[in-house]
C-alpha atoms as a PDB file:
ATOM      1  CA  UNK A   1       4.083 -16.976  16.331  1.00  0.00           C
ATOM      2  CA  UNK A   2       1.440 -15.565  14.366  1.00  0.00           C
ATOM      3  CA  UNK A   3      -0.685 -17.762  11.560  1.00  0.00           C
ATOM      4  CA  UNK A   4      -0.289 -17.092   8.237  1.00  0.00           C
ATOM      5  CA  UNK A   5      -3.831 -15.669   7.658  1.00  0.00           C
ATOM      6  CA  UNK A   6      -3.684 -13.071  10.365  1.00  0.00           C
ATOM      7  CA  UNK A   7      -0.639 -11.930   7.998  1.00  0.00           C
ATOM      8  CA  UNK A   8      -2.852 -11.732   5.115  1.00  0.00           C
ATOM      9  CA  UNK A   9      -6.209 -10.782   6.104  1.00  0.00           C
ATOM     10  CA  UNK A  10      -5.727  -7.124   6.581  1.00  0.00           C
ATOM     11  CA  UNK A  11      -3.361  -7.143   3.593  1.00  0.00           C
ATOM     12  CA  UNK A  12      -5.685  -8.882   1.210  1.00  0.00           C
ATOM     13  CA  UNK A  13      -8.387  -6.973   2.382  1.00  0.00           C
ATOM     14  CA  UNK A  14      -6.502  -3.519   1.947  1.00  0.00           C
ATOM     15  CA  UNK A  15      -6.127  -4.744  -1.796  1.00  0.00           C
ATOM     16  CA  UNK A  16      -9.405  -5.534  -2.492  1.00  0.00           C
ATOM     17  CA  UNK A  17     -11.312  -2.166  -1.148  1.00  0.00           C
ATOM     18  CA  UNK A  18      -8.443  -0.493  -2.947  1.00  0.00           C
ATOM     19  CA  UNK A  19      -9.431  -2.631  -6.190  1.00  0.00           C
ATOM     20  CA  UNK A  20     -13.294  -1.921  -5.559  1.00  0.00           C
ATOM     21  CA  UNK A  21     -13.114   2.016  -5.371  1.00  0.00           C
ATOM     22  CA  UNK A  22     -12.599   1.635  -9.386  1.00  0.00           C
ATOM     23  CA  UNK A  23     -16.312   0.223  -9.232  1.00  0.00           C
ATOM     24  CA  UNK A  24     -18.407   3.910  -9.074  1.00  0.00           C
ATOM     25  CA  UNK A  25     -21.044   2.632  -6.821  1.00  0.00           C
ATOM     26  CA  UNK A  26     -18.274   1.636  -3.975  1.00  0.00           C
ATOM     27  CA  UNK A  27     -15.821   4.767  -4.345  1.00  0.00           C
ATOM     28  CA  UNK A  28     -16.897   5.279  -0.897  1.00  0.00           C
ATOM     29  CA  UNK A  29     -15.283   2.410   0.079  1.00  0.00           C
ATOM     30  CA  UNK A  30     -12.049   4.695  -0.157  1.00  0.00           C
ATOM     31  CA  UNK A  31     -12.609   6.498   3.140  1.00  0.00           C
ATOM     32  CA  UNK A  32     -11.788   3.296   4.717  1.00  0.00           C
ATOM     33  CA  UNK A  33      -9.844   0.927   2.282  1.00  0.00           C
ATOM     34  CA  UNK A  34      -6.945   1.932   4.367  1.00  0.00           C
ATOM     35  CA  UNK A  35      -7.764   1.096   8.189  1.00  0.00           C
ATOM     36  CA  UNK A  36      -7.143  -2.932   8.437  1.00  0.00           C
ATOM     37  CA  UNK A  37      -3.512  -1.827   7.040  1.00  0.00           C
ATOM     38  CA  UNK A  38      -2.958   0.959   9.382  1.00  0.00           C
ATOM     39  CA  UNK A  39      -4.295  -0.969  11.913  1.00  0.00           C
ATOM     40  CA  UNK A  40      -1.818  -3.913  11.409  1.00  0.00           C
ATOM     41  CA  UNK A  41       1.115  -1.860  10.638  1.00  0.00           C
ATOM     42  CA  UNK A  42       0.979  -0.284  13.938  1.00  0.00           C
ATOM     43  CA  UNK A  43       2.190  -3.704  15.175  1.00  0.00           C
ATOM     44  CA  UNK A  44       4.634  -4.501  12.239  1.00  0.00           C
ATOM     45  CA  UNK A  45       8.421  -3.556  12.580  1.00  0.00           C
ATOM     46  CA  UNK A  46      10.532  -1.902   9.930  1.00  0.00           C
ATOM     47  CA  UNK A  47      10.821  -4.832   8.097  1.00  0.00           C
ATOM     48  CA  UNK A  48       7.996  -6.583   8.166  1.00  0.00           C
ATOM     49  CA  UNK A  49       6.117  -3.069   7.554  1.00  0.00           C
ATOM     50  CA  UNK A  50       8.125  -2.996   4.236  1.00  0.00           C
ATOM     51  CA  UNK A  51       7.258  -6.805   3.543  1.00  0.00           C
ATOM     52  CA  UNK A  52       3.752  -6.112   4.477  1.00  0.00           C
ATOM     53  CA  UNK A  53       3.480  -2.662   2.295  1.00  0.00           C
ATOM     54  CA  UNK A  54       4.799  -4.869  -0.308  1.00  0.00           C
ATOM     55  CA  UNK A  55       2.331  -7.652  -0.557  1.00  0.00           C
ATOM     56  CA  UNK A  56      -0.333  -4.930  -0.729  1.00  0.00           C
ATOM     57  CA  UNK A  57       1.068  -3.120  -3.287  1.00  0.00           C
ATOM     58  CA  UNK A  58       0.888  -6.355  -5.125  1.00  0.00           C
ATOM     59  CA  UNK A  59      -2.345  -7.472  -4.474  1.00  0.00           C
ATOM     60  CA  UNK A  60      -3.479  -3.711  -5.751  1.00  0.00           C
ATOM     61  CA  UNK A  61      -1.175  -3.430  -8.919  1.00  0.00           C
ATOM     62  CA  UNK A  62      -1.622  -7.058  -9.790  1.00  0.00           C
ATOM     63  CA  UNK A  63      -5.688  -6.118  -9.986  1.00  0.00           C
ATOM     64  CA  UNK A  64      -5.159  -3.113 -11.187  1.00  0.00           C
ATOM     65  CA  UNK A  65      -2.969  -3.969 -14.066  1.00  0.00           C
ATOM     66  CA  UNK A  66      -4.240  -7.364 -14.693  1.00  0.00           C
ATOM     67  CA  UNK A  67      -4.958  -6.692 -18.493  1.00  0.00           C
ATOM     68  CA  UNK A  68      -1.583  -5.890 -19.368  1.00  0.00           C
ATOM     69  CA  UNK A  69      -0.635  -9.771 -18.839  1.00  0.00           C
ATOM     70  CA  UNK A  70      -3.241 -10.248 -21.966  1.00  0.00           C
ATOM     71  CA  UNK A  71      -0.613  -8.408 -24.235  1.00  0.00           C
ATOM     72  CA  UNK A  72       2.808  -9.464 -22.732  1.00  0.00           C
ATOM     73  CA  UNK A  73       3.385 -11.180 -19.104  1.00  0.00           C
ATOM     74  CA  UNK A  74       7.267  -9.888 -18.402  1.00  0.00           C
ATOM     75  CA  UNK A  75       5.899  -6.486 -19.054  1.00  0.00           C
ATOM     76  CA  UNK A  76       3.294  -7.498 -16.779  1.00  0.00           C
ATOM     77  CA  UNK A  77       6.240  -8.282 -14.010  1.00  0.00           C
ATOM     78  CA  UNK A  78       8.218  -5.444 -14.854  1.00  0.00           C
ATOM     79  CA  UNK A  79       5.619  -3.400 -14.131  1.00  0.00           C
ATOM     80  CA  UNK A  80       4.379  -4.628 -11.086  1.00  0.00           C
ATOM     81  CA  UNK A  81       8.232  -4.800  -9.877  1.00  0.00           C
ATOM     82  CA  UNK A  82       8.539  -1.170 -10.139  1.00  0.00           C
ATOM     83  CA  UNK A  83       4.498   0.239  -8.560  1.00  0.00           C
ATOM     84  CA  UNK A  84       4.325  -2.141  -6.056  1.00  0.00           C
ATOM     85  CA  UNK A  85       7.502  -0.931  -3.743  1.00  0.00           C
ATOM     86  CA  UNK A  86       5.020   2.662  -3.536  1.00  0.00           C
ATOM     87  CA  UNK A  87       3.284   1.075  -0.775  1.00  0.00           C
ATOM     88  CA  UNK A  88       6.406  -0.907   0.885  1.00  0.00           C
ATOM     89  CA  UNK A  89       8.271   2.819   0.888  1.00  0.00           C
ATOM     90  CA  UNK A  90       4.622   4.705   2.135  1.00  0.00           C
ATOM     91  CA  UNK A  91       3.957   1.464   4.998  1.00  0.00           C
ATOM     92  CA  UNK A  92       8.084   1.685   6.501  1.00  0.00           C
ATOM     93  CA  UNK A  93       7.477   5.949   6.484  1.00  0.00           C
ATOM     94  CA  UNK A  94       4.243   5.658   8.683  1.00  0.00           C
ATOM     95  CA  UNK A  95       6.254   2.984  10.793  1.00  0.00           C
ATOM     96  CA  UNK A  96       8.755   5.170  11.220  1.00  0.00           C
ATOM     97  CA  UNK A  97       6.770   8.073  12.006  1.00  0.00           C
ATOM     98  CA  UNK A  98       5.155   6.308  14.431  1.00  0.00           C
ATOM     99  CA  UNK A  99       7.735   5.013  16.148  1.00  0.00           C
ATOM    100  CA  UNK A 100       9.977   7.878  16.231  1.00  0.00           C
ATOM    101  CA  UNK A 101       7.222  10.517  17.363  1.00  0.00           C
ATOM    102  CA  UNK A 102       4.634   9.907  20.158  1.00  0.00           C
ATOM    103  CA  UNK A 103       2.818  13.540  19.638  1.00  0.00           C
ATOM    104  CA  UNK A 104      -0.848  12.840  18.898  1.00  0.00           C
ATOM    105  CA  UNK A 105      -1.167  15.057  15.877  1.00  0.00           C
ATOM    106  CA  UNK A 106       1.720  13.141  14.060  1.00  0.00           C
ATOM    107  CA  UNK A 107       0.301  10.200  14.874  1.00  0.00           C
ATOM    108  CA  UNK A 108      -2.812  11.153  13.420  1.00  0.00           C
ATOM    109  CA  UNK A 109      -1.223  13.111  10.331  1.00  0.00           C
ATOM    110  CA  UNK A 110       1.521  10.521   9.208  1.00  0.00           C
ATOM    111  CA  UNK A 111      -0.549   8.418   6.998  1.00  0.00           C
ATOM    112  CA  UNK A 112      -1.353  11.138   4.791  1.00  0.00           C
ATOM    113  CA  UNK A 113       1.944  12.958   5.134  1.00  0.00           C
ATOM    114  CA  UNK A 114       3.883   9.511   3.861  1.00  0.00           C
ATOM    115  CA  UNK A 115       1.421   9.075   1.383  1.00  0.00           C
ATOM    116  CA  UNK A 116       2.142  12.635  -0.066  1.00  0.00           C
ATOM    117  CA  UNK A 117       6.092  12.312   0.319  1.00  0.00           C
ATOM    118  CA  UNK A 118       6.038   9.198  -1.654  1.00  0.00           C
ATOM    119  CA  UNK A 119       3.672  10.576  -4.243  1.00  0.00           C
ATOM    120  CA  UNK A 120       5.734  13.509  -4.937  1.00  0.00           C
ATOM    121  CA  UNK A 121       9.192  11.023  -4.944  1.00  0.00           C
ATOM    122  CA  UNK A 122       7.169   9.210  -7.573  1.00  0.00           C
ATOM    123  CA  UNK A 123       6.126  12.204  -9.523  1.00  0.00           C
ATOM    124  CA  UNK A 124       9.768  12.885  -9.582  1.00  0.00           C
ATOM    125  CA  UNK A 125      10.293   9.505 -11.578  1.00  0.00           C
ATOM    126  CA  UNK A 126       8.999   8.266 -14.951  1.00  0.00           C
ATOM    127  CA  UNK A 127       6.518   6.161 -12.622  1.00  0.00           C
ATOM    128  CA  UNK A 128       4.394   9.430 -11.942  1.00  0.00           C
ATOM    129  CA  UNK A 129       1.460   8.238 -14.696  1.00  0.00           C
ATOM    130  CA  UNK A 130       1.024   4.771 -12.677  1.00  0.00           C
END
């Protein structure tokens, strides 16, 4: 079984480079904020890519949003219960992609393909200005 930290560590850090893009000196830091999470979710299956997308989501959002705990903290939760399942939906599409097609290009192009699926599902929700 694996430890607990080899759980987190591509999860936490996946948060964080999300969280320091928002700093404009390290929006480069977008080109790769991503790889320790594709990376592990190769690994994952369905379910634990969910959990996984999840916990990211949530280490993201709960930056992200921090300052809305400052005016009321169940609108804090409420909020971060409804953002943070964007990243369990996008991290069980790749797995799925990946799993179900072994075609080099779809490999390659899933990432960006889930990430645009579940943006536009989002957009279709009152969620879109998150």
């Amino acid at each position: 079984m694996k430890r607990k930290d080899e759980f987190w560590q591509p999860i936490a850090s996946t948060g964080l480079l999300l969280l320091a893009v928002w700093v404009p000196a390290l929006g480069f830091l977008i080109w790769i904020a991503f790889v320790p999470f594709l990376l592990f979710l190769r690994q994952l299956t369905p379910a634990k890519s969910v959990l996984s997308g999840l916990a990211v989501g949530l280490v993201f959002f709960s930056g992200f949003l921090y300052w809305i705990m400052y005016y009321e903290l169940r609108i804090f939760l409420i909020v971060i219960a409804l953002v943070t399942p964007f990243f369990g939906i996008f991290a069980w599409l790749v797995n799925q992609l990946w799993r179900n097609f072994k075609s080099a290009w779809i490999q390659m192009f899933a990432p960006p393909v889930a990430w645009s699926a579940v943006s536009f599902l989002y957009s279709l929700t009152p969620l879109d200005t998150i």
